[in-house]
PDB file of N, CA and C in Angstrom:
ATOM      1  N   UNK A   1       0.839  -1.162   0.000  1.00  0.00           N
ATOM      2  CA  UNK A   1       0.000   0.000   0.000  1.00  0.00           C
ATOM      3  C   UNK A   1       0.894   1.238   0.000  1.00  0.00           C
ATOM      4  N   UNK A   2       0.601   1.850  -0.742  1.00  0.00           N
ATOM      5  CA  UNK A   2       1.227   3.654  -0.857  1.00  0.00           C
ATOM      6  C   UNK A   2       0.304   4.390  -0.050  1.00  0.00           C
ATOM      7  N   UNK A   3       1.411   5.273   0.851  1.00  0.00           N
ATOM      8  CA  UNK A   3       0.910   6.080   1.938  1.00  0.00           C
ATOM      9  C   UNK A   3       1.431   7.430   1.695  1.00  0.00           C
ATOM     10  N   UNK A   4       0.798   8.439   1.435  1.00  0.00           N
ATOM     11  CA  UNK A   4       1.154   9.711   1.218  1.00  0.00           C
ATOM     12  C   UNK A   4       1.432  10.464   2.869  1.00  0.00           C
ATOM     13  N   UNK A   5       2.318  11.105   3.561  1.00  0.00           N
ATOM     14  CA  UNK A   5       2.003  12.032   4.355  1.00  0.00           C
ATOM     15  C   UNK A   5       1.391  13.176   4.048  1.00  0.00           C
ATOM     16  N   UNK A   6       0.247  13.400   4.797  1.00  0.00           N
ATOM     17  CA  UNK A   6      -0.445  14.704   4.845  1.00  0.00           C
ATOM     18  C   UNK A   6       0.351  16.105   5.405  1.00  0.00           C
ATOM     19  N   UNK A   7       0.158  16.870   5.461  1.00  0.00           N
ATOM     20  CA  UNK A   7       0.865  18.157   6.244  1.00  0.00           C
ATOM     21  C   UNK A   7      -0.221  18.418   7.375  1.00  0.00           C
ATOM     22  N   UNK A   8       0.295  18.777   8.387  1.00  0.00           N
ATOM     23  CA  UNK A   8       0.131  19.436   9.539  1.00  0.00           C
ATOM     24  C   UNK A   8      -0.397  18.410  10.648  1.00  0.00           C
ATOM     25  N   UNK A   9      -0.528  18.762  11.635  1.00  0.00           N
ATOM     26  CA  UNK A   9      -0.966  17.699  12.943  1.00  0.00           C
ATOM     27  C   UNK A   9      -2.501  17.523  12.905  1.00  0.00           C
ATOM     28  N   UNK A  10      -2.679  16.299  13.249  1.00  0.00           N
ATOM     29  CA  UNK A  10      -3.816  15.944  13.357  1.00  0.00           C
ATOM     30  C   UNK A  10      -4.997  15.952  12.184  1.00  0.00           C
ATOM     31  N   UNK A  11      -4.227  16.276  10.949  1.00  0.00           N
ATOM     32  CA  UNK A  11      -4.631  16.072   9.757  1.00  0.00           C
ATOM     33  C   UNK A  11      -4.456  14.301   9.120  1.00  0.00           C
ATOM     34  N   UNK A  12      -5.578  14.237   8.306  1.00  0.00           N
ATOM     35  CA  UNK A  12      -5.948  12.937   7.651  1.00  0.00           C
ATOM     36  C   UNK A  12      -6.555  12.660   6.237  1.00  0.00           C
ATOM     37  N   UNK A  13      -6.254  12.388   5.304  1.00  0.00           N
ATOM     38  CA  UNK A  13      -6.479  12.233   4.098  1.00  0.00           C
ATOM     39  C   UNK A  13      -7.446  10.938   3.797  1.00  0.00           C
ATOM     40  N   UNK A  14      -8.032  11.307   2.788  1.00  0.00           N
ATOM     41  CA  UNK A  14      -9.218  10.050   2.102  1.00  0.00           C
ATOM     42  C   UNK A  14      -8.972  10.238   0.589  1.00  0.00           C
ATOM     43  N   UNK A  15      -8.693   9.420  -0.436  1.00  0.00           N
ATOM     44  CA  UNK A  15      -8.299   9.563  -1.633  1.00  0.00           C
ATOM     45  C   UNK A  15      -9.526   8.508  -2.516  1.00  0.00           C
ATOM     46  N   UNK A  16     -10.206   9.056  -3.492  1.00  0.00           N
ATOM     47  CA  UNK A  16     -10.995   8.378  -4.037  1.00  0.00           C
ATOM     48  C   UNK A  16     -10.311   7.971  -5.713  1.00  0.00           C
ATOM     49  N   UNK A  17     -10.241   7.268  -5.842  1.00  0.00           N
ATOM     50  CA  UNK A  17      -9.301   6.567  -6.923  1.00  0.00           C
ATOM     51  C   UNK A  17     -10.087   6.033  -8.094  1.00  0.00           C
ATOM     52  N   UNK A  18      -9.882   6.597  -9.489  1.00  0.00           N
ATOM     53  CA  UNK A  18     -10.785   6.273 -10.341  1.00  0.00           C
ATOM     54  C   UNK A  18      -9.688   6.266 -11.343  1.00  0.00           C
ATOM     55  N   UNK A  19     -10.226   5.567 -12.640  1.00  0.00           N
ATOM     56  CA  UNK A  19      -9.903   5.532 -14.098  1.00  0.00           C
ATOM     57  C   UNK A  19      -8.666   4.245 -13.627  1.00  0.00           C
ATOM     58  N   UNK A  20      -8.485   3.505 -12.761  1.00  0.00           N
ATOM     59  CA  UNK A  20      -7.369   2.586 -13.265  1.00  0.00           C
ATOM     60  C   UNK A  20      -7.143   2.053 -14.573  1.00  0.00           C
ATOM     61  N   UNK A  21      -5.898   2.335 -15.443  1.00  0.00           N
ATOM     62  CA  UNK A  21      -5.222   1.439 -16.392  1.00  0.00           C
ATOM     63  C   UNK A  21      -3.545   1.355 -15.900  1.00  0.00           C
ATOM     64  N   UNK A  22      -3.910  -0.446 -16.323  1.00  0.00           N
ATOM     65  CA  UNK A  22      -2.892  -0.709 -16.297  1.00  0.00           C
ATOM     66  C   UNK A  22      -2.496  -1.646 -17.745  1.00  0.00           C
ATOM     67  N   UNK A  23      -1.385  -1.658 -18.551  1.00  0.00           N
ATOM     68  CA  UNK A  23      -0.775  -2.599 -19.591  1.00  0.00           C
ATOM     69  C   UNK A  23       0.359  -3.136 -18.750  1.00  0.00           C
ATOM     70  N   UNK A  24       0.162  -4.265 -19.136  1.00  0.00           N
ATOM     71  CA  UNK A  24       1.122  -5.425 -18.583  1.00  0.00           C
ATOM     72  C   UNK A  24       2.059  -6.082 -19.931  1.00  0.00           C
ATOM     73  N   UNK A  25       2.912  -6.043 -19.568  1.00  0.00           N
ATOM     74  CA  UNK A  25       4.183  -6.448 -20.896  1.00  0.00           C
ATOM     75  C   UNK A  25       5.056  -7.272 -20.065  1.00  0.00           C
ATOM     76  N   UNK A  26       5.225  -8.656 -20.207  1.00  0.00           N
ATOM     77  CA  UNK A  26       5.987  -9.683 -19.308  1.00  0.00           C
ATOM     78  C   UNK A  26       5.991  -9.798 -17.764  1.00  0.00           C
ATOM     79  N   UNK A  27       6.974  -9.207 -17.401  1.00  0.00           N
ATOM     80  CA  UNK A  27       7.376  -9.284 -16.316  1.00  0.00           C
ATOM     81  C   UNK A  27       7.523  -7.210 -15.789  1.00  0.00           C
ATOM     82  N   UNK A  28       6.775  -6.683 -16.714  1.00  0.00           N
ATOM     83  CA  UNK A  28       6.756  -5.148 -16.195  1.00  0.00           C
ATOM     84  C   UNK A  28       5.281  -4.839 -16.889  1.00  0.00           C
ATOM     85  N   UNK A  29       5.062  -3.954 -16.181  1.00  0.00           N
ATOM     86  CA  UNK A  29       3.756  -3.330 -15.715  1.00  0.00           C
ATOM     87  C   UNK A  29       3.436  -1.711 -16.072  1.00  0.00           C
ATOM     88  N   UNK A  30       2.803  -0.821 -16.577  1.00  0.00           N
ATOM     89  CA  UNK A  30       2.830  -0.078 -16.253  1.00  0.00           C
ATOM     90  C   UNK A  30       1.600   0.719 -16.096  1.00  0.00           C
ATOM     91  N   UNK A  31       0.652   1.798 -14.896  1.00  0.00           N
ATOM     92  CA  UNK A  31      -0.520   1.531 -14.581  1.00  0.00           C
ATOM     93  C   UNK A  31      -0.609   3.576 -14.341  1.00  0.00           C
ATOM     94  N   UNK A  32      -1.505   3.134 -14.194  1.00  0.00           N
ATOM     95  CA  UNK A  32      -2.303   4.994 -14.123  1.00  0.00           C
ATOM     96  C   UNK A  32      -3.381   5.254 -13.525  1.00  0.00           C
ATOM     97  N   UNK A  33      -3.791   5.950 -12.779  1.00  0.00           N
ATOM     98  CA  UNK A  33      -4.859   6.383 -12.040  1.00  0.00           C
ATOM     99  C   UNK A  33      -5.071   8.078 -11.844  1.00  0.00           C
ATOM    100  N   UNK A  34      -6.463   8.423 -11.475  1.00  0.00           N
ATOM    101  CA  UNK A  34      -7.007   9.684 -11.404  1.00  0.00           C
ATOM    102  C   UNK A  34      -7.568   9.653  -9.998  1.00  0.00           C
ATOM    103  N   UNK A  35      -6.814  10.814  -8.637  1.00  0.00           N
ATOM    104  CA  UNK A  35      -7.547  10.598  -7.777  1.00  0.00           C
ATOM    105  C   UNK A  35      -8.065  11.771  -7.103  1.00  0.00           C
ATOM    106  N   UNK A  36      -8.826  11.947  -6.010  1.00  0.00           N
ATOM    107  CA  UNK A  36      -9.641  13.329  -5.646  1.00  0.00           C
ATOM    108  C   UNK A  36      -9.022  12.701  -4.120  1.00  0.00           C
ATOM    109  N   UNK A  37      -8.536  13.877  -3.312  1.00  0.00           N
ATOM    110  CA  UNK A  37      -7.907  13.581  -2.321  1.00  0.00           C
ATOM    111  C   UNK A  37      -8.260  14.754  -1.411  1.00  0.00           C
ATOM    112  N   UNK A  38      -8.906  14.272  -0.284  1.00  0.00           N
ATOM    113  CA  UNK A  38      -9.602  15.255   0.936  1.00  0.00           C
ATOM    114  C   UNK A  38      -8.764  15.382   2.201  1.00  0.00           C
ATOM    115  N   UNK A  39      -8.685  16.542   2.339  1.00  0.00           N
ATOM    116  CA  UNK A  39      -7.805  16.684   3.655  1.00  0.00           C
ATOM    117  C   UNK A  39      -9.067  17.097   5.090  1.00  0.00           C
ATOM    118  N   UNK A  40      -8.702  16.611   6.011  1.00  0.00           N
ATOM    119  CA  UNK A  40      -9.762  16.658   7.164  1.00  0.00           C
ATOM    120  C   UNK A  40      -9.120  16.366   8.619  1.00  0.00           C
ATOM    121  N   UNK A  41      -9.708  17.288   9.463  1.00  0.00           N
ATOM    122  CA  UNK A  41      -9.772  16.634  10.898  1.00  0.00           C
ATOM    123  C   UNK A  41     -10.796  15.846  11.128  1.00  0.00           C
ATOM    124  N   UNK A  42     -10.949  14.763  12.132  1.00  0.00           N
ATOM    125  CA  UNK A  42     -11.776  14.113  12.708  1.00  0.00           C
ATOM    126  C   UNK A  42     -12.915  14.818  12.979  1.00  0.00           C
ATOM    127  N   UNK A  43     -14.299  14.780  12.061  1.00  0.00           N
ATOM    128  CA  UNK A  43     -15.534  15.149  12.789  1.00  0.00           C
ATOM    129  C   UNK A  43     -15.168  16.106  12.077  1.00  0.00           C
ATOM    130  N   UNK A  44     -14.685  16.456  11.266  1.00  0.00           N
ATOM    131  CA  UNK A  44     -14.806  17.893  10.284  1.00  0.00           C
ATOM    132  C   UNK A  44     -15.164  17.011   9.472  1.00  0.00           C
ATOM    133  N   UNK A  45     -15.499  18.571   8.410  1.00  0.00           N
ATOM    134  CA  UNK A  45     -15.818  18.576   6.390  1.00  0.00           C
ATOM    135  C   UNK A  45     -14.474  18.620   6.389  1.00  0.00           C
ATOM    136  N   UNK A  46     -13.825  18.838   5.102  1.00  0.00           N
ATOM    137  CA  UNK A  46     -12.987  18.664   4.351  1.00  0.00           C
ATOM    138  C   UNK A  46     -12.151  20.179   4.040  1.00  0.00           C
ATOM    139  N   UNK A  47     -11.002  20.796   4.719  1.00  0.00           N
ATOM    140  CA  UNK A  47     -10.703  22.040   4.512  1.00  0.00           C
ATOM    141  C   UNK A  47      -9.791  22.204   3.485  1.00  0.00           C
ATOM    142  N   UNK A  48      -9.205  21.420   2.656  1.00  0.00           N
ATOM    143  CA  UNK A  48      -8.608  21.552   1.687  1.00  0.00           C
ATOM    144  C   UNK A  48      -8.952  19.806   0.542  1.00  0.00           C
ATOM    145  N   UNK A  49      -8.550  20.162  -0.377  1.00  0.00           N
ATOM    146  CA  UNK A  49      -9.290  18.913  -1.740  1.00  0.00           C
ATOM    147  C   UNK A  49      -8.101  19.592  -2.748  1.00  0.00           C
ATOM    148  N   UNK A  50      -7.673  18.175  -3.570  1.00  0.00           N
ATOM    149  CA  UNK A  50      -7.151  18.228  -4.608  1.00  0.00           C
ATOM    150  C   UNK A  50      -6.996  16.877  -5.482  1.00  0.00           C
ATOM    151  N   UNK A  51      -6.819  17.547  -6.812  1.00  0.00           N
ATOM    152  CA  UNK A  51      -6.741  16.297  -7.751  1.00  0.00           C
ATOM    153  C   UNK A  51      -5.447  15.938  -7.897  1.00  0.00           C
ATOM    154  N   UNK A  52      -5.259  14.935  -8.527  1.00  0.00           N
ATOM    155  CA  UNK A  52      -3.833  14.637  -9.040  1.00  0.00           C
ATOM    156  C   UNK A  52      -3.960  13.171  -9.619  1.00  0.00           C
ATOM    157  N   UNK A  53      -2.745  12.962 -10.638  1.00  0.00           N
ATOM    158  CA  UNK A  53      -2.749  12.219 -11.791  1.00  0.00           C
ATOM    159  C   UNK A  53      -1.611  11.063 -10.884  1.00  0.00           C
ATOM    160  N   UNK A  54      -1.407   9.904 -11.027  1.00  0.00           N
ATOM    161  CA  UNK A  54      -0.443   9.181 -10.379  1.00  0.00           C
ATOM    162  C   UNK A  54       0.011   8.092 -11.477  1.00  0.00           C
ATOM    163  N   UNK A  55       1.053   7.454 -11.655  1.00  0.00           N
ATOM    164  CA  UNK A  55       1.655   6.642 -12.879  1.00  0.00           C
ATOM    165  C   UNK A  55       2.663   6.105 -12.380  1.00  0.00           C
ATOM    166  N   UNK A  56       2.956   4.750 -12.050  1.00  0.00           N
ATOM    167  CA  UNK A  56       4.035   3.959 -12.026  1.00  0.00           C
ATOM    168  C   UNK A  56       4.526   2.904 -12.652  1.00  0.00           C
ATOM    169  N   UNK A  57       5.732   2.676 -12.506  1.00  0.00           N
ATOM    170  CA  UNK A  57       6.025   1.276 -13.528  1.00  0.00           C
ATOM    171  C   UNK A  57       6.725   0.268 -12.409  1.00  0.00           C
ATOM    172  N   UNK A  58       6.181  -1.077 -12.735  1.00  0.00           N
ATOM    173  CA  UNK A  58       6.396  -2.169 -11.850  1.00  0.00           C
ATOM    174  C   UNK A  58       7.125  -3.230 -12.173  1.00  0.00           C
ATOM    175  N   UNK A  59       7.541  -4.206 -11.684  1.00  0.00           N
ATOM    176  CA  UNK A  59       8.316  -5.220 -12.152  1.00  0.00           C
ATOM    177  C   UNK A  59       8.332  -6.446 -11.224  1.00  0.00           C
ATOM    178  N   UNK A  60       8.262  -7.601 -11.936  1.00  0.00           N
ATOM    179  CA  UNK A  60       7.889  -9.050 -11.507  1.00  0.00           C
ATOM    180  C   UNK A  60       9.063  -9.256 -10.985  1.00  0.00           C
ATOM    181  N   UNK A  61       8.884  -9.431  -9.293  1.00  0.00           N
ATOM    182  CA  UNK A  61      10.272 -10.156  -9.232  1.00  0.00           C
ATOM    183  C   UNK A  61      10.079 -11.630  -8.592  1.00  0.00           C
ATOM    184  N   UNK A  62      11.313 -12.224  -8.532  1.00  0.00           N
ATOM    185  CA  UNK A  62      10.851 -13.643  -7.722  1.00  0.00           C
ATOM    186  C   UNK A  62       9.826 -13.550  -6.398  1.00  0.00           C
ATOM    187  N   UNK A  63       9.725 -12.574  -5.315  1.00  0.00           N
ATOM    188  CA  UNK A  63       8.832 -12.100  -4.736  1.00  0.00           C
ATOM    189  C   UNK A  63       7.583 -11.918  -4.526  1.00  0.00           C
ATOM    190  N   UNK A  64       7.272 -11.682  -6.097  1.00  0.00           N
ATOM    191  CA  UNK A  64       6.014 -10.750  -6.583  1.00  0.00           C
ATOM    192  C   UNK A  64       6.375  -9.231  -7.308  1.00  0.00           C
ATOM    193  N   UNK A  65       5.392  -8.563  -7.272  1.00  0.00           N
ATOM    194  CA  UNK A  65       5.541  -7.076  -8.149  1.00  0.00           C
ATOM    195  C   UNK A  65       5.713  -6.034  -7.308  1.00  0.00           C
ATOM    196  N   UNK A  66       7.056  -5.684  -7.620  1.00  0.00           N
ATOM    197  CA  UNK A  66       7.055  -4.118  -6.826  1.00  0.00           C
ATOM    198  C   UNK A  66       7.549  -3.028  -7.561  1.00  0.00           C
ATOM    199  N   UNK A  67       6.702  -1.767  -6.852  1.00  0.00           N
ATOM    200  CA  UNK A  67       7.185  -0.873  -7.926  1.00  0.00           C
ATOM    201  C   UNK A  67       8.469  -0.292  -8.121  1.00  0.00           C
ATOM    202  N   UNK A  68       9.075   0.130  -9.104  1.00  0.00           N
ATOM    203  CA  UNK A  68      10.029   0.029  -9.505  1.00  0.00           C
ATOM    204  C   UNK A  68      10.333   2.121  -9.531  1.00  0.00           C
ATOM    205  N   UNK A  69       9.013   2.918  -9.800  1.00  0.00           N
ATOM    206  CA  UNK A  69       8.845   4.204 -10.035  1.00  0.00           C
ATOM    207  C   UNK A  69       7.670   4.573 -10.265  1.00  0.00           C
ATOM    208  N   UNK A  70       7.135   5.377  -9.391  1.00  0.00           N
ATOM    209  CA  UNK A  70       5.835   6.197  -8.711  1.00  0.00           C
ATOM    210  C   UNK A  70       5.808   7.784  -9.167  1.00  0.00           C
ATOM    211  N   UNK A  71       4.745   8.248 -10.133  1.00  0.00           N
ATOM    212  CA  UNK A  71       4.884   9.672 -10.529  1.00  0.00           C
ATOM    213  C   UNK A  71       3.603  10.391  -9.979  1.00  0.00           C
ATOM    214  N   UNK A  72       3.779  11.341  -8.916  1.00  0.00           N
ATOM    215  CA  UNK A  72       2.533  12.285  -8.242  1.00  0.00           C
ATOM    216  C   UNK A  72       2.360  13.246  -9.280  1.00  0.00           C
ATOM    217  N   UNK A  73       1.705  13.630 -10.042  1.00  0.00           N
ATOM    218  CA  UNK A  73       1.237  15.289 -10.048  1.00  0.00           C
ATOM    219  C   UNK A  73       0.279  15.407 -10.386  1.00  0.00           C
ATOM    220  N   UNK A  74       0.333  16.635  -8.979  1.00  0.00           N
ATOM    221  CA  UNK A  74      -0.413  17.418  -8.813  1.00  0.00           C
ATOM    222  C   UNK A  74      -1.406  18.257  -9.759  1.00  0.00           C
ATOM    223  N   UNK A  75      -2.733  18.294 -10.048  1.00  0.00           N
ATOM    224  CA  UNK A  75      -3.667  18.748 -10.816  1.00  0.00           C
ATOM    225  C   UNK A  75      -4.304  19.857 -10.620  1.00  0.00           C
ATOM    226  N   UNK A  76      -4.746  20.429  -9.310  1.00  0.00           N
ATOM    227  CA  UNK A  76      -5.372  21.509  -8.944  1.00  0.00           C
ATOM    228  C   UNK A  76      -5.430  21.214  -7.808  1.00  0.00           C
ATOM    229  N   UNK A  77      -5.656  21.975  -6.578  1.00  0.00           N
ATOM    230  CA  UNK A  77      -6.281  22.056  -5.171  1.00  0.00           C
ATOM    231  C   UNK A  77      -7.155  23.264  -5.010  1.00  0.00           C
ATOM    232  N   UNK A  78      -7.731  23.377  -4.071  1.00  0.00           N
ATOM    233  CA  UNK A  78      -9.128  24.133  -3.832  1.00  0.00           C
ATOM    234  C   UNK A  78      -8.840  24.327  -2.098  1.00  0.00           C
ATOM    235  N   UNK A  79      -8.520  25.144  -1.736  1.00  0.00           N
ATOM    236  CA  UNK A  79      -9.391  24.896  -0.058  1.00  0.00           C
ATOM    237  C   UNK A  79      -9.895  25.809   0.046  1.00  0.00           C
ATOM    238  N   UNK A  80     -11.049  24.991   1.296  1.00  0.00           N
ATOM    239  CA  UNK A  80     -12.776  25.067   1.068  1.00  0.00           C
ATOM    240  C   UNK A  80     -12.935  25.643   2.276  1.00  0.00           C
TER     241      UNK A  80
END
């Protein structure tokens, strides 16, 4: 699982994750997603929101698949 740190104390993130593609070519991978990501305290709304595009490439190892390179960017933010 990929874990982003949030900024500031007592802050907590919820990321809603849409459009997965992934193409698979042997033993490498490479996959894409679109996500909407809410920043919040406990028992709050949401004081800041942003989009962002994410893309990595993976690779089969004797193990299983790990990623190999993870790309964040950033799309817009809004706080609300």
């Amino acid at each position: 699982m990929l874990r982003l740190r949030s900024s500031g104390s007592g802050v907590r993130t919820q990321h809603t994750t849409t459009d997965l593609l992934v193409n698979v070519e042997g033993d490498r991978a490479a996959a894409s997603v679109n996500s909407l990501v809410y920043y919040y305290r406990d028992g709050q709304a949401p004081h800041f929101t942003g989009g962002l595009r994410m893309t990595s490439t993976t690779v089969r190892t004797p193990t299983g698949w790990r990623f190999r390179e993870v790309r964040i960017t950033p799309a817009w933010t809004r706080e609300n």
